[in-house]
C-alpha atoms as a PDB file:
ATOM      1  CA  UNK A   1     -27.835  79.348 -77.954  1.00  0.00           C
ATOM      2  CA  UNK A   2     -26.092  77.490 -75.624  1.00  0.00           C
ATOM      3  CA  UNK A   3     -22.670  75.250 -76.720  1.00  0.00           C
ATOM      4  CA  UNK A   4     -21.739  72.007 -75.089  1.00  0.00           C
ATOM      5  CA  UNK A   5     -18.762  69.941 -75.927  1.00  0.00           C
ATOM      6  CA  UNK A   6     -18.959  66.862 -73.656  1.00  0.00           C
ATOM      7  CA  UNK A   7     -17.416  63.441 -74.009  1.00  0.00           C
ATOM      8  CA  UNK A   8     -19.560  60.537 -74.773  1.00  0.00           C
ATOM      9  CA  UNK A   9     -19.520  59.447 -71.002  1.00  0.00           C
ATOM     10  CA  UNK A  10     -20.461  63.181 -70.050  1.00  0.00           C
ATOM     11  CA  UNK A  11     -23.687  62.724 -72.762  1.00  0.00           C
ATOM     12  CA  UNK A  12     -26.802  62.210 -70.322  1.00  0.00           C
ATOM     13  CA  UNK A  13     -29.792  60.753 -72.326  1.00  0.00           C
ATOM     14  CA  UNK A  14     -32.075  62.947 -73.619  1.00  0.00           C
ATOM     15  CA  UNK A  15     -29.135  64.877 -74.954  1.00  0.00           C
ATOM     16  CA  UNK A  16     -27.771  61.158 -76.577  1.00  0.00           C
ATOM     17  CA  UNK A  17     -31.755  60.684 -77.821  1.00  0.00           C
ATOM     18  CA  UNK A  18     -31.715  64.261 -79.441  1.00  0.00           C
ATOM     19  CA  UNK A  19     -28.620  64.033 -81.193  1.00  0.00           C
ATOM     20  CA  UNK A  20     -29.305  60.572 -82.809  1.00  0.00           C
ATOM     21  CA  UNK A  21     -33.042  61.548 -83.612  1.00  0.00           C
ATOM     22  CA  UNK A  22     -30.990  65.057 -85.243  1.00  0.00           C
ATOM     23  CA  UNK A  23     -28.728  62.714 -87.246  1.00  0.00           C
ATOM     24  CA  UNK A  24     -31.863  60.464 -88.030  1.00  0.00           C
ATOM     25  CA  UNK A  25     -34.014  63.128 -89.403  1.00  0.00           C
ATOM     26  CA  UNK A  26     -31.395  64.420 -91.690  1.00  0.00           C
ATOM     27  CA  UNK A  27     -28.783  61.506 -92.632  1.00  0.00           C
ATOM     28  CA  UNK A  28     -31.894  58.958 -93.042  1.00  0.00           C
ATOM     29  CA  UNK A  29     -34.484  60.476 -93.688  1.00  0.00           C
ATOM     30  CA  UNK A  30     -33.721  63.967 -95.330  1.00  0.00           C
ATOM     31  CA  UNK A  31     -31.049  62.278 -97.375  1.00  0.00           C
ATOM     32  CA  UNK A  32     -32.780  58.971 -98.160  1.00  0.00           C
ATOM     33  CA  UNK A  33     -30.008  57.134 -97.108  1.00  0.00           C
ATOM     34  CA  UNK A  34     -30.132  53.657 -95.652  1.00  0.00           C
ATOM     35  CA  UNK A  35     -27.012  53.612 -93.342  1.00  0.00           C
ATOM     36  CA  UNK A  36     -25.833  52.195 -89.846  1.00  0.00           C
ATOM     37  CA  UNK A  37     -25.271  55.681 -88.198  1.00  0.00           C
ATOM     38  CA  UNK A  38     -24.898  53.802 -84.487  1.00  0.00           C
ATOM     39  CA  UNK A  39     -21.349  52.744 -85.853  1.00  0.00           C
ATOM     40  CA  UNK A  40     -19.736  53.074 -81.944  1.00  0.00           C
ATOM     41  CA  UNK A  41     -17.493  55.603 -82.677  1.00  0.00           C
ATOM     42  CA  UNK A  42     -19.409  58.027 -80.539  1.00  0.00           C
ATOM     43  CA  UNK A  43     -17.723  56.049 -77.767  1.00  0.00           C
ATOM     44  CA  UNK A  44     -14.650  57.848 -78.921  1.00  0.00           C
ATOM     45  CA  UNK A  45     -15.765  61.431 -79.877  1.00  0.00           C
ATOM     46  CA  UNK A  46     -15.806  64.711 -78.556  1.00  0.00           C
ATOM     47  CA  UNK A  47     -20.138  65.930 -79.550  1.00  0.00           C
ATOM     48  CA  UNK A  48     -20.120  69.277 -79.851  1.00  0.00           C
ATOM     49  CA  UNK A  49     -23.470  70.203 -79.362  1.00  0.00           C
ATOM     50  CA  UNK A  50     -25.811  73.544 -80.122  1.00  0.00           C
ATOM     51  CA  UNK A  51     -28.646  73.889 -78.231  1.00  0.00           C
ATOM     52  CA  UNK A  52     -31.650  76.113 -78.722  1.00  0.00           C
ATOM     53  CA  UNK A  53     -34.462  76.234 -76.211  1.00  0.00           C
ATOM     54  CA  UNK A  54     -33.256  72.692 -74.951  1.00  0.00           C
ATOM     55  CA  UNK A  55     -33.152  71.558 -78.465  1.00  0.00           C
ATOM     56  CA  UNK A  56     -30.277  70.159 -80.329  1.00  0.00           C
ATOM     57  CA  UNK A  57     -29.963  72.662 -83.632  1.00  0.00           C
ATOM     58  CA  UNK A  58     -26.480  71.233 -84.552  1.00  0.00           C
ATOM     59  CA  UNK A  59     -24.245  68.726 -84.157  1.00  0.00           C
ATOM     60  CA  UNK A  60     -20.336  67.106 -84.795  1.00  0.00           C
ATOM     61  CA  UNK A  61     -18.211  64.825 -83.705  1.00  0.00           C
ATOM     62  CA  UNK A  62     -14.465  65.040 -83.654  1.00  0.00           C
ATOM     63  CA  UNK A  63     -11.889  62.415 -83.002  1.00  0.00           C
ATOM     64  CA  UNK A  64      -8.401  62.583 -81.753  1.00  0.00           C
ATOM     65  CA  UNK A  65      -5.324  61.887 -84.309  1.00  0.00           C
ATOM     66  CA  UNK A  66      -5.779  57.931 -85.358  1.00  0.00           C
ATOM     67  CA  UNK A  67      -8.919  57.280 -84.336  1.00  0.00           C
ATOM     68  CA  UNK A  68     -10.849  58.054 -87.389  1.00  0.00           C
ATOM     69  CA  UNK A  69      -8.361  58.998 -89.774  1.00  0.00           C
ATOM     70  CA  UNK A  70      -4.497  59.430 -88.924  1.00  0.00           C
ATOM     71  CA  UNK A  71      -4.953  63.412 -88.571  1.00  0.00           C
ATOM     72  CA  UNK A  72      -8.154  64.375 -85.871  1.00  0.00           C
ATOM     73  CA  UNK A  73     -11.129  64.846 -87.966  1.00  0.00           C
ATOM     74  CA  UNK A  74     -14.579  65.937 -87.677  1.00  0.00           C
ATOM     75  CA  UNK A  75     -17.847  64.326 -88.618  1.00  0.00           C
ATOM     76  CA  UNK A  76     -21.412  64.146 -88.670  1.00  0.00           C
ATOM     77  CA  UNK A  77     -21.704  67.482 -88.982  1.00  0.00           C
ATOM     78  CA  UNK A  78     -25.085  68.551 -89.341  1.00  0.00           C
ATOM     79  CA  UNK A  79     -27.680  71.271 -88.788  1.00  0.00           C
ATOM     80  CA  UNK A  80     -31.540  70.818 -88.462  1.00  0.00           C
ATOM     81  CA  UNK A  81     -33.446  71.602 -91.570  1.00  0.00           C
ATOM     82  CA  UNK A  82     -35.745  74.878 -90.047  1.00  0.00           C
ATOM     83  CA  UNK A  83     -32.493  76.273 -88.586  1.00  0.00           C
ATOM     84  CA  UNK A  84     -29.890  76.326 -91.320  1.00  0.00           C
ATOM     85  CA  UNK A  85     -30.216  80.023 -92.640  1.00  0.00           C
ATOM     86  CA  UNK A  86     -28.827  80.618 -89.068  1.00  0.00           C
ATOM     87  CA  UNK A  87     -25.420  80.430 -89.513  1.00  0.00           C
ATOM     88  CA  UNK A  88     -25.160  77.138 -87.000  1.00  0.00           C
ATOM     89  CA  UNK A  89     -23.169  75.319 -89.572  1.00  0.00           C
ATOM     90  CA  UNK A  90     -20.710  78.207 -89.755  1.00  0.00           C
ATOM     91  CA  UNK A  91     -20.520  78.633 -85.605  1.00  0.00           C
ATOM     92  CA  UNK A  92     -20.477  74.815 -85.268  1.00  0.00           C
ATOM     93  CA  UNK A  93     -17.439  73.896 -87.714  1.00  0.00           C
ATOM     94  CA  UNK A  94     -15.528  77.246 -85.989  1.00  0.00           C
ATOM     95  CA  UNK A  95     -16.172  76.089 -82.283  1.00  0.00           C
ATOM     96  CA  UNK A  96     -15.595  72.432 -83.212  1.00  0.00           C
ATOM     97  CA  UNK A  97     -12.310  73.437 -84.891  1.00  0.00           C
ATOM     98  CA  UNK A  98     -11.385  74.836 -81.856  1.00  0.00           C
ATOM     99  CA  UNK A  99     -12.552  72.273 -79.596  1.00  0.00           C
ATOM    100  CA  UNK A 100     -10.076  69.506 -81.911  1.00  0.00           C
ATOM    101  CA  UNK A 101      -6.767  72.003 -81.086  1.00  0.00           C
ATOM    102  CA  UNK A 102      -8.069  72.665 -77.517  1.00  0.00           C
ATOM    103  CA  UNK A 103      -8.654  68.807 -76.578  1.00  0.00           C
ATOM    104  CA  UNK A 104      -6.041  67.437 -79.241  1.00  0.00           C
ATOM    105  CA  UNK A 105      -3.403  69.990 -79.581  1.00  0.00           C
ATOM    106  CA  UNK A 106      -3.415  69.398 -83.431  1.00  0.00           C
ATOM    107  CA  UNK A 107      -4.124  71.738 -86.199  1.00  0.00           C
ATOM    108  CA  UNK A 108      -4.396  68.806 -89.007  1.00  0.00           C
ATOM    109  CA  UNK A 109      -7.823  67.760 -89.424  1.00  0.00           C
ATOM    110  CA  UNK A 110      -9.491  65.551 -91.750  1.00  0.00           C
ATOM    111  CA  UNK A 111     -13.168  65.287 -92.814  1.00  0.00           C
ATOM    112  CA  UNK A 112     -15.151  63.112 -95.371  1.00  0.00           C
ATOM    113  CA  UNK A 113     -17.401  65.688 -97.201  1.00  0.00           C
ATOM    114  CA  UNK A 114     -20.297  65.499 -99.296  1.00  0.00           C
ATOM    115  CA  UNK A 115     -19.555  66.838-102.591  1.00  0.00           C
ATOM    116  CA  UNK A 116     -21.962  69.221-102.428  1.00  0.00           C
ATOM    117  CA  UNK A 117     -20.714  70.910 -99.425  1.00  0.00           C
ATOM    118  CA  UNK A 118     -16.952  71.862-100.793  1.00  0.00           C
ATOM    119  CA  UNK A 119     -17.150  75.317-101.063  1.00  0.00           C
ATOM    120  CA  UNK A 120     -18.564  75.437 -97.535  1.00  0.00           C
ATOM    121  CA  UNK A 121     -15.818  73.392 -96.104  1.00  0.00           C
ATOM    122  CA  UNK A 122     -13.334  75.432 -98.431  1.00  0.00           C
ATOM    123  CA  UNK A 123     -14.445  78.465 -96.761  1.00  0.00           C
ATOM    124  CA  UNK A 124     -13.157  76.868 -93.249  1.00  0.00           C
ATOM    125  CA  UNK A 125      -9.875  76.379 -94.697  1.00  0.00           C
ATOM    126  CA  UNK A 126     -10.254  72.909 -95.784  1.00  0.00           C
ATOM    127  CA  UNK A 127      -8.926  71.766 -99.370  1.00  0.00           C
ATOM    128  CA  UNK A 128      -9.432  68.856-101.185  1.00  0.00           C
ATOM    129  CA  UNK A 129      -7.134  65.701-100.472  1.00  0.00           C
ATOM    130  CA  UNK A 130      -8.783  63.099-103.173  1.00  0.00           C
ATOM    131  CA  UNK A 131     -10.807  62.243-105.630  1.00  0.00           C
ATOM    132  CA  UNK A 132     -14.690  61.836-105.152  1.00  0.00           C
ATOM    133  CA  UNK A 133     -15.752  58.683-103.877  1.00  0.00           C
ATOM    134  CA  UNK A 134     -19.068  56.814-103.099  1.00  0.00           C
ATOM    135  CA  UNK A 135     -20.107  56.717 -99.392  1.00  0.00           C
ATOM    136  CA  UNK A 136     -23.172  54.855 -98.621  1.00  0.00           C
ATOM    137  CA  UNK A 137     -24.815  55.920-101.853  1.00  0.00           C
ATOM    138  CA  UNK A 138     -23.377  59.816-101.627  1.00  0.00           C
ATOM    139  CA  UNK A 139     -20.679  61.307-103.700  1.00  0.00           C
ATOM    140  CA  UNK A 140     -17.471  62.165-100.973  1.00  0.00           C
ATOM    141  CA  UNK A 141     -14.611  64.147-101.274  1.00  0.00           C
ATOM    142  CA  UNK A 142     -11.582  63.680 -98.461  1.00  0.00           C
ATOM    143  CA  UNK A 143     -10.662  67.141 -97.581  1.00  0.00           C
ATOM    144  CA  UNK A 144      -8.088  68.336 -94.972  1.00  0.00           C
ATOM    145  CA  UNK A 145      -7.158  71.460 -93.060  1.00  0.00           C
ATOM    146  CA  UNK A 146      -3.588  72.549 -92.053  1.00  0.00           C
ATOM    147  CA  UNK A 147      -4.450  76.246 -90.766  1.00  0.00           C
ATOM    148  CA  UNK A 148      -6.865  76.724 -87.960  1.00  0.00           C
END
């Protein structure tokens, strides 16, 4: 498994082509949802990146304090289909985590969860902030972290 954490400049473009077809195949497709997922905030992210055998396995983005929301928060967090009874989503949320108080020097983070996944985000240390909300067709929850 190797672990990149690059800015978007820093992306070259397979790597750029791999993590939007990632996105694609699970946001679009997987989920049925019609949404603009080019929204150019990747301009602004840190992409933490797994890679196996070349391919991109999992994927987030994290922004710095105001850029997203006004704590640094993480997003797009997502794990191909074939690969997610490897613990990836697990490794990626604990490395990206790390890569927000690394590169930020923050330990407040903010996310915009599917409802679905609130126990996993719970188990990260993340508690709900809101209530549930509608994003592009997908029941949300606005969770938030104090404790990495």
């Amino acid at each position: 498994m190797d672990i990149e954490i690059k800015t978007f400049k820093e992306l070259d473009s397979i790597t750029l082509y791999n993590i939007l077809e990632l996105r694609n195949s699970v946001f679009i497709v997987e989920q049925n949802c019609v949404y603009q997922d080019i929204d150019n905030k990747d301009r602004e992210a840190l992409h933490v990146i797994f890679k196996k055998k070349g391919k991109v396995v999992a994927y987030t983005r994290c922004f710095a304090p105001g850029l997203y929301f006004k704590e640094a928060s993480i997003g797009r967090v997502v794990v191909l289909k074939n690969q997610r009874n490897n613990n990836y989503g697990h490794q990626i949320m604990k490395v990206s985590l790390q890569a927000i108080l690394s590169n930020y020097n923050t330990k407040e983070v903010t996310l915009s969860a599917q409802t679905y996944l609130k126990e996993f985000y719970e188990s990260h240390g993340f508690y709900k902030t809101g209530k549930e909300y509608l994003e592009d067709g997908i029941p949300h929850i606005l969770m938030r972290n104090t404790a990495i």
